[in-house]
N, C-alpha and C. Protein backbone atom coordinates (compact mmCIF):
# COMPACT_ATOMS: atom_id res chain seq x y z
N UNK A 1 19.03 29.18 60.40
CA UNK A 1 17.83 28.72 59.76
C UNK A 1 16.95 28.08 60.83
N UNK A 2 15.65 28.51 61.03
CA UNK A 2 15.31 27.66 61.70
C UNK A 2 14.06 26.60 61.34
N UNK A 3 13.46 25.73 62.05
CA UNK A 3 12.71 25.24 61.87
C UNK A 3 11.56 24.75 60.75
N UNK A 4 10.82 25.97 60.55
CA UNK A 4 10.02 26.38 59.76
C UNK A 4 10.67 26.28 58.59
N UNK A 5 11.62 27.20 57.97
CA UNK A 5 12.38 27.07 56.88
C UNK A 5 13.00 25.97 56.41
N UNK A 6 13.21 25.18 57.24
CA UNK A 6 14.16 23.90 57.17
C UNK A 6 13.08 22.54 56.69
N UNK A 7 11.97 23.03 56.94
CA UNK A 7 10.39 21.88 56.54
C UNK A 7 10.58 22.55 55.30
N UNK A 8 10.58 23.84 54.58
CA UNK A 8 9.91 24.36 53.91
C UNK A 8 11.15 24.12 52.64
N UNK A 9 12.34 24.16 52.92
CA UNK A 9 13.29 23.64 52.25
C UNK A 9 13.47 22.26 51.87
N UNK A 10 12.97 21.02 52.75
CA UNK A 10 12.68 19.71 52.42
C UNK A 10 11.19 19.55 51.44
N UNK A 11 10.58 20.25 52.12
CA UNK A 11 9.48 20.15 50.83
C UNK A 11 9.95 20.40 49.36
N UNK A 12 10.47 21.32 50.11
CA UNK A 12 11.15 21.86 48.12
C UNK A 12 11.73 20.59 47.17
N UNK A 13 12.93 20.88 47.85
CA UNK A 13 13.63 19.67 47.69
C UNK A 13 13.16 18.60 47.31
N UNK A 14 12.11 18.07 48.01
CA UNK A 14 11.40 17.02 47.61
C UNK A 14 10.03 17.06 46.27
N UNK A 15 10.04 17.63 46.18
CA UNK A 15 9.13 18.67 44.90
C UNK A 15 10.15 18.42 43.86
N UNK A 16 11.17 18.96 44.20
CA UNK A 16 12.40 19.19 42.45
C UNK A 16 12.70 17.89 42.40
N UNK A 17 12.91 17.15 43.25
CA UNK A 17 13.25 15.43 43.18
C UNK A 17 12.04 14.86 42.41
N UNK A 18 11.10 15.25 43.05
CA UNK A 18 9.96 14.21 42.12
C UNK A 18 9.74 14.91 40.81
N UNK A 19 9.30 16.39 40.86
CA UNK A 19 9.48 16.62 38.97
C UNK A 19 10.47 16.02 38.41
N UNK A 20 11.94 16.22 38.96
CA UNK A 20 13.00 15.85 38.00
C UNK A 20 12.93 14.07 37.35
N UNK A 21 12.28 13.53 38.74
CA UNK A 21 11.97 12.15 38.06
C UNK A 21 10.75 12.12 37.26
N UNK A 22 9.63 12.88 37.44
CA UNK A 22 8.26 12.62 36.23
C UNK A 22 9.15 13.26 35.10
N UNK A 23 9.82 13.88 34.98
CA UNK A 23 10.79 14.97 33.73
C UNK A 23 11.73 13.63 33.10
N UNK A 24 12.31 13.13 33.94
CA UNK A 24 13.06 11.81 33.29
C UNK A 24 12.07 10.46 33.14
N UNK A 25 10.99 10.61 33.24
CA UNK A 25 9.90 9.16 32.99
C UNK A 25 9.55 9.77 31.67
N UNK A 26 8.91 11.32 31.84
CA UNK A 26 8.07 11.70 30.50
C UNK A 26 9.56 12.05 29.02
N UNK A 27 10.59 12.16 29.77
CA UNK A 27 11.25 12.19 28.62
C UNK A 27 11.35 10.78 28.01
N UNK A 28 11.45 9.69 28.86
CA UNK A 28 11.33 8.51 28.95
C UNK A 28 10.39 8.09 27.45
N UNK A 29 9.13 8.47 28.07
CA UNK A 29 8.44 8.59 27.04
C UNK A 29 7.92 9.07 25.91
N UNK A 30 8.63 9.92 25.94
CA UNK A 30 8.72 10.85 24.64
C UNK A 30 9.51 9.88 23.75
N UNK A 31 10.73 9.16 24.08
CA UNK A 31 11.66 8.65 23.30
C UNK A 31 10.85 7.58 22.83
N UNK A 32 10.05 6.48 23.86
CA UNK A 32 9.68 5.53 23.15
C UNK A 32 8.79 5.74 22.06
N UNK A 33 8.12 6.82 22.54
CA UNK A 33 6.81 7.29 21.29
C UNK A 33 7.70 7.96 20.10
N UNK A 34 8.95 8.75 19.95
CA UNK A 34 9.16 8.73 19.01
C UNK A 34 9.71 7.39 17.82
N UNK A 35 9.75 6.79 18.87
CA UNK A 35 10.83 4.77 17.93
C UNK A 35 9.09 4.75 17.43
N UNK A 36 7.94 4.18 18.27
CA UNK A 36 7.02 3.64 17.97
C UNK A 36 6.71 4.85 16.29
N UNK A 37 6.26 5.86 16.86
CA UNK A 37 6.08 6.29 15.63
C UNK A 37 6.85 6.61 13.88
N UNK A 38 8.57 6.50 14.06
CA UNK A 38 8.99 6.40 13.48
C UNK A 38 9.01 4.79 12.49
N UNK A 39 8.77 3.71 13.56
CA UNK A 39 8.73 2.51 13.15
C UNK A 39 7.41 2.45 12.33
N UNK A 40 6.46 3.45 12.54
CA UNK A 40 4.60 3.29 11.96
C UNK A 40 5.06 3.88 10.42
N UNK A 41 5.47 4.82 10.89
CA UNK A 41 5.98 5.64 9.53
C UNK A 41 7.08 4.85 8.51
N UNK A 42 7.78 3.89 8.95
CA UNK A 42 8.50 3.14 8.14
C UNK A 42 7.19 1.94 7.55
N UNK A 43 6.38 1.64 7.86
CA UNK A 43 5.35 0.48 7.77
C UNK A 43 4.52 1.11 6.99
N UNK A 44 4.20 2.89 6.55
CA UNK A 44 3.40 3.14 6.52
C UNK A 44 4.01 3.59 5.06
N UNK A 45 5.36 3.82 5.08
CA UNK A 45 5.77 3.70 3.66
C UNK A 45 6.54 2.82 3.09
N UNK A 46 6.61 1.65 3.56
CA UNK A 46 6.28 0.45 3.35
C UNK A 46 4.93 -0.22 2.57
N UNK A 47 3.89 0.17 3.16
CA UNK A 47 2.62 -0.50 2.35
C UNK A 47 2.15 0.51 1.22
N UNK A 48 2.85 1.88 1.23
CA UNK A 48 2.23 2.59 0.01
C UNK A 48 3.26 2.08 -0.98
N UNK A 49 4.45 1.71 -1.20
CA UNK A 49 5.13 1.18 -1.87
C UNK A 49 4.72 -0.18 -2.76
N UNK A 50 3.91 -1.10 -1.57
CA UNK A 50 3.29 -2.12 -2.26
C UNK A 50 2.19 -1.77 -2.71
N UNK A 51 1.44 -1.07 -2.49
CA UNK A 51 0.19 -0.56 -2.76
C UNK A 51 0.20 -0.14 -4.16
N UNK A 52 1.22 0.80 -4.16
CA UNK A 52 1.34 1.59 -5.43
C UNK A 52 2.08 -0.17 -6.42
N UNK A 53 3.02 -0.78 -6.35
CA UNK A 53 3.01 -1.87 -7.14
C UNK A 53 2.33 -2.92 -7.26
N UNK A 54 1.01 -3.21 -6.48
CA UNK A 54 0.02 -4.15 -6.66
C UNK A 54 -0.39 -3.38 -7.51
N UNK A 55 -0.98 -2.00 -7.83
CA UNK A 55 -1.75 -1.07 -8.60
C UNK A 55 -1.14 -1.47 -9.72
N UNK A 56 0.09 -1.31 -9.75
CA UNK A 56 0.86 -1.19 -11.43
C UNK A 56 0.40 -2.90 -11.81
N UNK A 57 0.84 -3.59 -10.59
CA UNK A 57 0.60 -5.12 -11.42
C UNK A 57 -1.37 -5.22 -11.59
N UNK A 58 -2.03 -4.65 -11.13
CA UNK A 58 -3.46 -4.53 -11.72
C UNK A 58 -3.65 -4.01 -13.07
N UNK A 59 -3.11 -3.28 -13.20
CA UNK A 59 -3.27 -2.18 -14.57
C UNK A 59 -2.93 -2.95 -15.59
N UNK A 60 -1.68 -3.61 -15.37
CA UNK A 60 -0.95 -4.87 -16.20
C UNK A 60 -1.71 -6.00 -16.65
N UNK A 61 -2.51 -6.76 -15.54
CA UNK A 61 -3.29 -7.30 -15.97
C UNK A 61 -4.20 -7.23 -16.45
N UNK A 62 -5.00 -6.02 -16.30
CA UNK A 62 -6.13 -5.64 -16.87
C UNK A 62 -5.99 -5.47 -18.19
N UNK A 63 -4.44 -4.88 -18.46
CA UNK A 63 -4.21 -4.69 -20.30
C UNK A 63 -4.31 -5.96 -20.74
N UNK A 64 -3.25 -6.82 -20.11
CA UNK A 64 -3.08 -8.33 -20.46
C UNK A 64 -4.69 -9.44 -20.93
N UNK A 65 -5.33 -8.89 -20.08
CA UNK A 65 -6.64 -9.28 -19.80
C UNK A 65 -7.72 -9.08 -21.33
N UNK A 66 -7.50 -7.72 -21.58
CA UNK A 66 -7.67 -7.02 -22.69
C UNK A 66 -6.94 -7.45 -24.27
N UNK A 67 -6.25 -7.69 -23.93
CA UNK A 67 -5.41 -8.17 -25.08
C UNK A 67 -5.54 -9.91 -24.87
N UNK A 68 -5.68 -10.32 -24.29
CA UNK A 68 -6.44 -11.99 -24.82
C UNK A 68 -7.85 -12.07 -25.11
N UNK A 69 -8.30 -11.47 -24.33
CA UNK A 69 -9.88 -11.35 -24.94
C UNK A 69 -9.83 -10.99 -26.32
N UNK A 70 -8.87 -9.79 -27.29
CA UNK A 70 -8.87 -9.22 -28.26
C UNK A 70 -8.18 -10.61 -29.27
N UNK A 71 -7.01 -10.80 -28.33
CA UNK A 71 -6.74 -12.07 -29.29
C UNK A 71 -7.83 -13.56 -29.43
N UNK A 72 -8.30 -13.33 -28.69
CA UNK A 72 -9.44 -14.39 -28.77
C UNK A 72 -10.28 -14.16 -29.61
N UNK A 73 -11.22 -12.95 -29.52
CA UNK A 73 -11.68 -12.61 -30.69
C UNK A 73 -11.12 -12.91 -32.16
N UNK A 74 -10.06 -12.33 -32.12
CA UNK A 74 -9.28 -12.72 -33.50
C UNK A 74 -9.46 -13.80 -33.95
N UNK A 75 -9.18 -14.53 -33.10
CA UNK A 75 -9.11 -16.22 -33.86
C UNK A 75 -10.94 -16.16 -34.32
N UNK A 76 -11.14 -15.98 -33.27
CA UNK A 76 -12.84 -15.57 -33.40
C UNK A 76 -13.16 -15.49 -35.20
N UNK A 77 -12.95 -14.81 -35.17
CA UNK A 77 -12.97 -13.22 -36.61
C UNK A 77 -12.77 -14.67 -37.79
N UNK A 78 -11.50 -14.87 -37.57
CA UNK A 78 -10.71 -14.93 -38.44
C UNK A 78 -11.04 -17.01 -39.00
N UNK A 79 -11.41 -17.74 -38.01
CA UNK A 79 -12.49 -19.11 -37.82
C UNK A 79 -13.91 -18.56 -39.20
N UNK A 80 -14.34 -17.64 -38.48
CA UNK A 80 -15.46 -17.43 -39.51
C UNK A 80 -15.43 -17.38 -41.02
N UNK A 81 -14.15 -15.96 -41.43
CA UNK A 81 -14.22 -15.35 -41.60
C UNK A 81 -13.52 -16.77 -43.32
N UNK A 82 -13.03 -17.39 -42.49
CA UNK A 82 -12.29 -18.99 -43.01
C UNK A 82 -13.47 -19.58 -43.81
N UNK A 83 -14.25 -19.42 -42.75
CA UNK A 83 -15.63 -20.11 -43.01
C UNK A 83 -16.42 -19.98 -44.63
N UNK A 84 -16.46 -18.27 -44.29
CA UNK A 84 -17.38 -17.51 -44.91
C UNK A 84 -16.69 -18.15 -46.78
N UNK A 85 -15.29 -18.14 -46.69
CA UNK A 85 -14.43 -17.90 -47.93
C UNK A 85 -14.89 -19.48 -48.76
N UNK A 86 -14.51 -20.31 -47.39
CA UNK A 86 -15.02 -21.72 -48.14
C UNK A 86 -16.48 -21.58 -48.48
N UNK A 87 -17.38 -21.36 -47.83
CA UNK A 87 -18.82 -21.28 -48.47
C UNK A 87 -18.87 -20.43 -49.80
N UNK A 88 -18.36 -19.13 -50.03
CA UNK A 88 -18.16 -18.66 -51.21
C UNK A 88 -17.07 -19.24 -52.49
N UNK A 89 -16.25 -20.53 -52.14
CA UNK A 89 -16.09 -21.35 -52.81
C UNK A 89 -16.34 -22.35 -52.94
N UNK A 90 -17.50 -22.45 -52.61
CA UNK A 90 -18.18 -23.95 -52.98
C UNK A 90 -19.44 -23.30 -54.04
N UNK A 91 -19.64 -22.04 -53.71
CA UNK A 91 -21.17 -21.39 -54.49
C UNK A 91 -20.15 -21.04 -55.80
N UNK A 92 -18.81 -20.35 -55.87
CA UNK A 92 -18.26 -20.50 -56.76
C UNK A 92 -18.34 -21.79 -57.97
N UNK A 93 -17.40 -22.79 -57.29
CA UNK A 93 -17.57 -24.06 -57.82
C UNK A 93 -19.23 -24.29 -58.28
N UNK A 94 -19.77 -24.84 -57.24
CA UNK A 94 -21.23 -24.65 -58.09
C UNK A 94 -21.92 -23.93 -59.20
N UNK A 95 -21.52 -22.32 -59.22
CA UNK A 95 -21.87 -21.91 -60.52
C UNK A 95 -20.89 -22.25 -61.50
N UNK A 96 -20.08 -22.50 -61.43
CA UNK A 96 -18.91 -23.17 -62.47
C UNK A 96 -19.00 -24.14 -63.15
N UNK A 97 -19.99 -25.35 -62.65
CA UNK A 97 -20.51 -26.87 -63.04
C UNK A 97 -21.37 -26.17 -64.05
């Protein structure tokens, strides 16, 4: 072998050494980006989980919400409605005298 070949063989050499290390950095990084993204994806169905049960507890309240207002009314209704009966027994009574 001479000379020439023997540069041309260290170059090499030195070529497959450094890919093989950018090859073990970028695998490197491949791994961390898959944790990071697997960890996003756990967070990410994580908050649709709460998302979706804040929703249910909205809906809940909104019925809840709905149904005291309705019961409020009632008493509403039903105050008057008290009202109305005593005034028509007093006009009773009165035509009765």
């Amino acid at each position: 072998m001479n000379a020439e070949e023997g540069t041309l063989l260290r170059t090499l050499e030195g070529r497959v050494n450094q890919l093989a290390l950018e090859y073990k950095a970028l695998k490197d990084r491949y791994a961390e980006q898959s944790r990071v993204l697997e960890e996003k994806e756990q967070t990410i169905g994580t908050l649709r989980s709460q998302i979706s049960r804040l929703q249910t507890d909205y809906a809940n309240l909104k019925t809840a919400k709905m149904l005291d207002i309705s019961s409020g009314e009632m008493k509403n209704a039903k105050a008057r409605v008290s009202r109305l009966v005593r005034e028509v027994d007093k006009c009773i009574a009165l035509l009765n005298v």
